[in-house]
PDB file of N, CA and C in Angstrom:
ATOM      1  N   UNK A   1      87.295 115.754  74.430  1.00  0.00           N
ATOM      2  CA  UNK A   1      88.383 115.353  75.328  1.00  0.00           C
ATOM      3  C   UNK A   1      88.483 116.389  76.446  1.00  0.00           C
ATOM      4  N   UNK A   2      88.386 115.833  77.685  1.00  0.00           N
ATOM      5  CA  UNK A   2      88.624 116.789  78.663  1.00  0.00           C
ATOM      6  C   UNK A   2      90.247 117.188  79.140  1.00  0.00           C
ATOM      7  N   UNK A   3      90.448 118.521  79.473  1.00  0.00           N
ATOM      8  CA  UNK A   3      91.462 118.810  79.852  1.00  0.00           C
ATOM      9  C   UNK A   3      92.025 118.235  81.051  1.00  0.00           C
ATOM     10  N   UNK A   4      93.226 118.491  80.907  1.00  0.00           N
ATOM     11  CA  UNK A   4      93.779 117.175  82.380  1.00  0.00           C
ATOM     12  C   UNK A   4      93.775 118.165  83.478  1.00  0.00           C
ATOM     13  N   UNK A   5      94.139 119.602  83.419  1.00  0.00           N
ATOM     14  CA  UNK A   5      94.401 120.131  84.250  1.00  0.00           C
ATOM     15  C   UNK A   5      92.678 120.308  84.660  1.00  0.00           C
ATOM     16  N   UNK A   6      91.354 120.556  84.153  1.00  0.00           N
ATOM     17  CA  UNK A   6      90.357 120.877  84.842  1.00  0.00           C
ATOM     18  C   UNK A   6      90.240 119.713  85.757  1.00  0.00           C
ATOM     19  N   UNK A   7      90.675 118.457  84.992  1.00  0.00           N
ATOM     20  CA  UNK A   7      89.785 117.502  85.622  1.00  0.00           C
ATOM     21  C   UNK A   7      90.346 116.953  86.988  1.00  0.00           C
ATOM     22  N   UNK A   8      92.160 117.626  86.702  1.00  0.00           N
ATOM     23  CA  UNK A   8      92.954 117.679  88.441  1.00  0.00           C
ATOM     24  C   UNK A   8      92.223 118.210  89.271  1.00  0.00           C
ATOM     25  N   UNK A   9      91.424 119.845  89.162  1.00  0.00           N
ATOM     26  CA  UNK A   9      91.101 120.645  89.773  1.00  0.00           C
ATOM     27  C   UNK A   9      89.513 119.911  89.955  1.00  0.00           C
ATOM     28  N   UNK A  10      89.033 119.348  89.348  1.00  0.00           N
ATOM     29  CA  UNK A  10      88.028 118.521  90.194  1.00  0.00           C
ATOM     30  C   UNK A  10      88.145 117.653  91.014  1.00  0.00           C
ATOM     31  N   UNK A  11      89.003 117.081  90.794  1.00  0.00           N
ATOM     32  CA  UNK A  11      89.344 115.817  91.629  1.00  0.00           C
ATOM     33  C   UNK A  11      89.097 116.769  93.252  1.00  0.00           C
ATOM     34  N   UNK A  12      90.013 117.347  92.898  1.00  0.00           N
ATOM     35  CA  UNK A  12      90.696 117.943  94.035  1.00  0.00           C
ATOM     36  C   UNK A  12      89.499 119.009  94.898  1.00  0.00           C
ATOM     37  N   UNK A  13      88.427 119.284  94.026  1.00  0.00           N
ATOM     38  CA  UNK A  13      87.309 120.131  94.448  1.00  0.00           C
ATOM     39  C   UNK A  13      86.479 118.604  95.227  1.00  0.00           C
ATOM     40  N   UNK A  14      86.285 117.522  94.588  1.00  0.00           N
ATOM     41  CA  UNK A  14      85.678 116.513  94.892  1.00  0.00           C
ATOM     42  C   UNK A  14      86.464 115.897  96.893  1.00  0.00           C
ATOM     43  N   UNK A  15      87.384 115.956  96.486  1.00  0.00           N
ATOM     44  CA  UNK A  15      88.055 115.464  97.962  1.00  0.00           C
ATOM     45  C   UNK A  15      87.962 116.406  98.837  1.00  0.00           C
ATOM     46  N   UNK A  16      87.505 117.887  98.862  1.00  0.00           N
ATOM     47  CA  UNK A  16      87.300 118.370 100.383  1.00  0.00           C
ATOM     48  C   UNK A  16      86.123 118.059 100.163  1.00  0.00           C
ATOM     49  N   UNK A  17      84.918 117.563  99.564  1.00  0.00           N
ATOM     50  CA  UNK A  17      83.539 117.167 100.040  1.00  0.00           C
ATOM     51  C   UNK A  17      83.664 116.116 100.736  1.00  0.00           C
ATOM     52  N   UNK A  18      84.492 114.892 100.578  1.00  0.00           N
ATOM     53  CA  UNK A  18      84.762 114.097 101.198  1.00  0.00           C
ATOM     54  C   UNK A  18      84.692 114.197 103.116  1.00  0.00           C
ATOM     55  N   UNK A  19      83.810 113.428 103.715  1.00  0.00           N
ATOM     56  CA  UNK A  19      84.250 113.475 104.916  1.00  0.00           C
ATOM     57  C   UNK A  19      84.665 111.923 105.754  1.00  0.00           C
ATOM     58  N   UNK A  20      86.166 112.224 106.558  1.00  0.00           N
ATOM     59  CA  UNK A  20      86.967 111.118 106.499  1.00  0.00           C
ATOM     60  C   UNK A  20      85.953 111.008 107.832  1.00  0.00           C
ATOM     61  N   UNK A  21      86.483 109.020 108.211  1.00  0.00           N
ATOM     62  CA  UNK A  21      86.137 108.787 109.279  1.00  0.00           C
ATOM     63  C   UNK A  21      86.732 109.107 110.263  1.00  0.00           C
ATOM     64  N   UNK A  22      86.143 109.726 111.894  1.00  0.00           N
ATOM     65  CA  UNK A  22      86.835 109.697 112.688  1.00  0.00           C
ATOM     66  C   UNK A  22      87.679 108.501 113.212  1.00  0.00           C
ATOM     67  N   UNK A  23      88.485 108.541 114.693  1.00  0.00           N
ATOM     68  CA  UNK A  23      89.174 107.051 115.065  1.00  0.00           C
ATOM     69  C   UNK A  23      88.500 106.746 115.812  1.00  0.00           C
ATOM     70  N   UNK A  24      87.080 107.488 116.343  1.00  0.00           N
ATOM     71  CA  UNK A  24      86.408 106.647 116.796  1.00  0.00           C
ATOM     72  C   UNK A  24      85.788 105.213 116.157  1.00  0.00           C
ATOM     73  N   UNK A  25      85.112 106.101 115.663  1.00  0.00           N
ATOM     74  CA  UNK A  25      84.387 105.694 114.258  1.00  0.00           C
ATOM     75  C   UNK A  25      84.570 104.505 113.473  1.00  0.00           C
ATOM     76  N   UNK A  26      86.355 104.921 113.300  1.00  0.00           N
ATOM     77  CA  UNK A  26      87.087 103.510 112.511  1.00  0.00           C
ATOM     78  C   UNK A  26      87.072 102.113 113.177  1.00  0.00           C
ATOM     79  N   UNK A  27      87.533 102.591 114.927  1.00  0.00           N
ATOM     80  CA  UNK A  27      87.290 101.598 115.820  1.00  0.00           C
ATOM     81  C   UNK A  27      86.244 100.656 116.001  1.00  0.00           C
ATOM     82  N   UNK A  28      85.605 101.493 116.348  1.00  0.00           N
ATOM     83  CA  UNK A  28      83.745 101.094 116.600  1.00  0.00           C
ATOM     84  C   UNK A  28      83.718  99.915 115.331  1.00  0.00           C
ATOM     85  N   UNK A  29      83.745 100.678 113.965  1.00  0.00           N
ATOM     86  CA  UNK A  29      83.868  99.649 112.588  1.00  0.00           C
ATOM     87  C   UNK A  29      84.503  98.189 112.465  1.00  0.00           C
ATOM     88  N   UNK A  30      85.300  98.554 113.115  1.00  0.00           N
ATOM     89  CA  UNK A  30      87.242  97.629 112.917  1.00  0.00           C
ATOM     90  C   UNK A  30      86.046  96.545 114.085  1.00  0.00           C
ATOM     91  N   UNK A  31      86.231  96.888 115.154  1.00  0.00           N
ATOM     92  CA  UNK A  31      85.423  96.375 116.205  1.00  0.00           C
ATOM     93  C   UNK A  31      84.053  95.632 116.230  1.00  0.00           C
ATOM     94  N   UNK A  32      83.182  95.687 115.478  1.00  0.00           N
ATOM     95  CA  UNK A  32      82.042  95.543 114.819  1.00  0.00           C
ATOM     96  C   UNK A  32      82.365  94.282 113.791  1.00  0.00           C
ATOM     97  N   UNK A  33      83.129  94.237 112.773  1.00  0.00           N
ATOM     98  CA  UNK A  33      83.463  93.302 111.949  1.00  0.00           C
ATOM     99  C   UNK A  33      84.611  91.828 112.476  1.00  0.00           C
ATOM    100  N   UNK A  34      84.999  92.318 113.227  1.00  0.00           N
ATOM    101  CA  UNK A  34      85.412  91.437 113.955  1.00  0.00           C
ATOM    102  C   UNK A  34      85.116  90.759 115.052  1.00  0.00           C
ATOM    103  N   UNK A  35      83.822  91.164 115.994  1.00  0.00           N
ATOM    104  CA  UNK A  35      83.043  90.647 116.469  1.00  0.00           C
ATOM    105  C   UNK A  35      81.795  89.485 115.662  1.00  0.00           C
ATOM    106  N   UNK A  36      81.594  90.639 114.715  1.00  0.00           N
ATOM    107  CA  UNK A  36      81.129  89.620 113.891  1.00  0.00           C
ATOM    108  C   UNK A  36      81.163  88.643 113.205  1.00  0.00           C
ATOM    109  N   UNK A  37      82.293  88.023 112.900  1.00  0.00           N
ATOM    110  CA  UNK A  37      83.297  87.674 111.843  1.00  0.00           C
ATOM    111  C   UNK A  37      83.651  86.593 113.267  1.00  0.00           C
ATOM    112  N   UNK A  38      83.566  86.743 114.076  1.00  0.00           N
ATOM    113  CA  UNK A  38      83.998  85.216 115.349  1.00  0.00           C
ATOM    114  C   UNK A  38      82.521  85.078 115.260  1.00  0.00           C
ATOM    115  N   UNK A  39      81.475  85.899 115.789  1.00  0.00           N
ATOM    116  CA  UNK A  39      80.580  85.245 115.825  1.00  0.00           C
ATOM    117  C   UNK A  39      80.147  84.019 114.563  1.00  0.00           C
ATOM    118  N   UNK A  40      80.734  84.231 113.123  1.00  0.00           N
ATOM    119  CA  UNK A  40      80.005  83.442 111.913  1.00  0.00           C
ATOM    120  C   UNK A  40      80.766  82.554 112.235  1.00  0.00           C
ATOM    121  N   UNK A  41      82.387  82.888 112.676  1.00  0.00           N
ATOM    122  CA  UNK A  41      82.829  81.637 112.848  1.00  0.00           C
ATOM    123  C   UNK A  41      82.158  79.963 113.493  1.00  0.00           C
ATOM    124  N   UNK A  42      81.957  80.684 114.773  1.00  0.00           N
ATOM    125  CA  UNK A  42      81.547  80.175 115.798  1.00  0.00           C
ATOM    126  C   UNK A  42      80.247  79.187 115.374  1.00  0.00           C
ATOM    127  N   UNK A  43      79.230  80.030 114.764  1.00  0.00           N
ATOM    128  CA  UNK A  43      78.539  79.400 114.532  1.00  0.00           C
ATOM    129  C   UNK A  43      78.655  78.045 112.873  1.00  0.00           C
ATOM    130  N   UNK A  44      79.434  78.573 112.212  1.00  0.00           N
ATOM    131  CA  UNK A  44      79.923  77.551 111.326  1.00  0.00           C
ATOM    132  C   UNK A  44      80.402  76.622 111.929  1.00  0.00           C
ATOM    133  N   UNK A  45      81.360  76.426 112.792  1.00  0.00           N
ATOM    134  CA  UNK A  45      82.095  75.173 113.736  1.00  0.00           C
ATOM    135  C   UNK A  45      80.583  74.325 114.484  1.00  0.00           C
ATOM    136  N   UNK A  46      80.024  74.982 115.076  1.00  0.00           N
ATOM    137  CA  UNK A  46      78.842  74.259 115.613  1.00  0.00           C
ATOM    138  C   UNK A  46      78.187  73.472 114.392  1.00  0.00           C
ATOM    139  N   UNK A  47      77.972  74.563 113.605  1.00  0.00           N
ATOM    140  CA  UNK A  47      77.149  73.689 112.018  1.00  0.00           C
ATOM    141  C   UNK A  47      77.737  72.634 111.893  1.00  0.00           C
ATOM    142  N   UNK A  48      79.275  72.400 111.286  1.00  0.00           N
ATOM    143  CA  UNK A  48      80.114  71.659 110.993  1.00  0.00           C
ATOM    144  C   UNK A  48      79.855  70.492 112.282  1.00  0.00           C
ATOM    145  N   UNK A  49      80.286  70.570 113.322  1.00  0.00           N
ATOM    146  CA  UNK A  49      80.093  69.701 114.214  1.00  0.00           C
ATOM    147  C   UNK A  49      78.525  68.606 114.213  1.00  0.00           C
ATOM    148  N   UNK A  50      77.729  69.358 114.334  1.00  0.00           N
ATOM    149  CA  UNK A  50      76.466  68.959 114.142  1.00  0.00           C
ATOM    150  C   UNK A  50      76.638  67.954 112.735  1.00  0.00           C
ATOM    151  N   UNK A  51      76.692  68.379 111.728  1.00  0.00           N
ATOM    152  CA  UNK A  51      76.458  67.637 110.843  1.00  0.00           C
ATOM    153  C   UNK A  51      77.510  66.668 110.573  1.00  0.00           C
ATOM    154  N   UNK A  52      78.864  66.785 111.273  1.00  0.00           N
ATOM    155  CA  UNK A  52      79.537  65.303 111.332  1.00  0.00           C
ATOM    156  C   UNK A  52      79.302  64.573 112.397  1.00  0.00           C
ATOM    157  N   UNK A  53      78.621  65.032 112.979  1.00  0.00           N
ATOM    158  CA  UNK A  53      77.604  63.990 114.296  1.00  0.00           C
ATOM    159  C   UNK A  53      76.703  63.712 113.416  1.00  0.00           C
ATOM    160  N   UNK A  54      75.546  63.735 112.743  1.00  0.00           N
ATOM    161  CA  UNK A  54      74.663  62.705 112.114  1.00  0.00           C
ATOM    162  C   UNK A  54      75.330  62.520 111.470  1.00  0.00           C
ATOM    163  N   UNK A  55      76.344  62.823 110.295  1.00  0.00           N
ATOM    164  CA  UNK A  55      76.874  62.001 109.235  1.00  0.00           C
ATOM    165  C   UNK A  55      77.299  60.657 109.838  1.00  0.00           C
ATOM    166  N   UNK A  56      78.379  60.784 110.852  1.00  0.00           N
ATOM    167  CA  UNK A  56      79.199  59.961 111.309  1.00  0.00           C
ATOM    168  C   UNK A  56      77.492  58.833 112.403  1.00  0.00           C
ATOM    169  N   UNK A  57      76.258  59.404 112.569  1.00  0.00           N
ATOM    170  CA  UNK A  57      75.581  57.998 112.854  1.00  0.00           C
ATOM    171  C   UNK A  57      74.807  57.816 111.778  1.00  0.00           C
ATOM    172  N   UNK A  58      74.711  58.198 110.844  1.00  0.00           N
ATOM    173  CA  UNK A  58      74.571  57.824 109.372  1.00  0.00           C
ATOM    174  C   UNK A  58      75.083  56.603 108.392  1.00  0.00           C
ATOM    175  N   UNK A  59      76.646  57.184 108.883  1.00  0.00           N
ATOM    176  CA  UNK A  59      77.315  56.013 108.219  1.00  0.00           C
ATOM    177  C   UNK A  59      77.664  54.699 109.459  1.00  0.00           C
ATOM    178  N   UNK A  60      77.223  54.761 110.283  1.00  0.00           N
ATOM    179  CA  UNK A  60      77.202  53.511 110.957  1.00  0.00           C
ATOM    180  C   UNK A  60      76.178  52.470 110.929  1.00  0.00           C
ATOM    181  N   UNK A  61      75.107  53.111 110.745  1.00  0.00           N
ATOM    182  CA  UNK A  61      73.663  52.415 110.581  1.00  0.00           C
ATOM    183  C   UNK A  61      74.060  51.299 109.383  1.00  0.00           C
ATOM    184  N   UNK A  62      74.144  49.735 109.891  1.00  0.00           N
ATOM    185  CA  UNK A  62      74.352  49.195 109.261  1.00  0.00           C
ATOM    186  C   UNK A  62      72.853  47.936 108.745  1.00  0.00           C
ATOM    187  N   UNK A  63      72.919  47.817 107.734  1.00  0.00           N
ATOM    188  CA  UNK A  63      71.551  47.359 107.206  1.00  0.00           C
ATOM    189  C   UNK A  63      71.417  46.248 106.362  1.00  0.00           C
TER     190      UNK A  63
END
């Protein structure tokens, strides 16, 4: 069983190795995923469109 107090003092040795992101950084990120994230949109709506255009002359083709 490990002691609670060493394993505080690791924690805590573990988090200044840690290096946070700058606000650039975060931006750029934040910025990046949300560009991206319209772009999938975008292109899902086209998909979608497309394929209820042949569906819809699909189901007209009468035979």
């Amino acid at each position: 069983m490990i002691n609670p107090l060493k394993f505080i003092q690791g924690v805590k040795q573990e988090m200044f190795k840690v290096t946070w992101p700058t606000k650039r950084e975060v931006l750029i990120g934040s910025l990046m995923v949300f560009v991206l994230a319209t772009i999938a949109a975008i292109f899902f709506l086209l998909l979608d469109q497309i394929y209820k255009f042949l569906l819809d002359i699909i189901l007209t083709i009468n035979f």
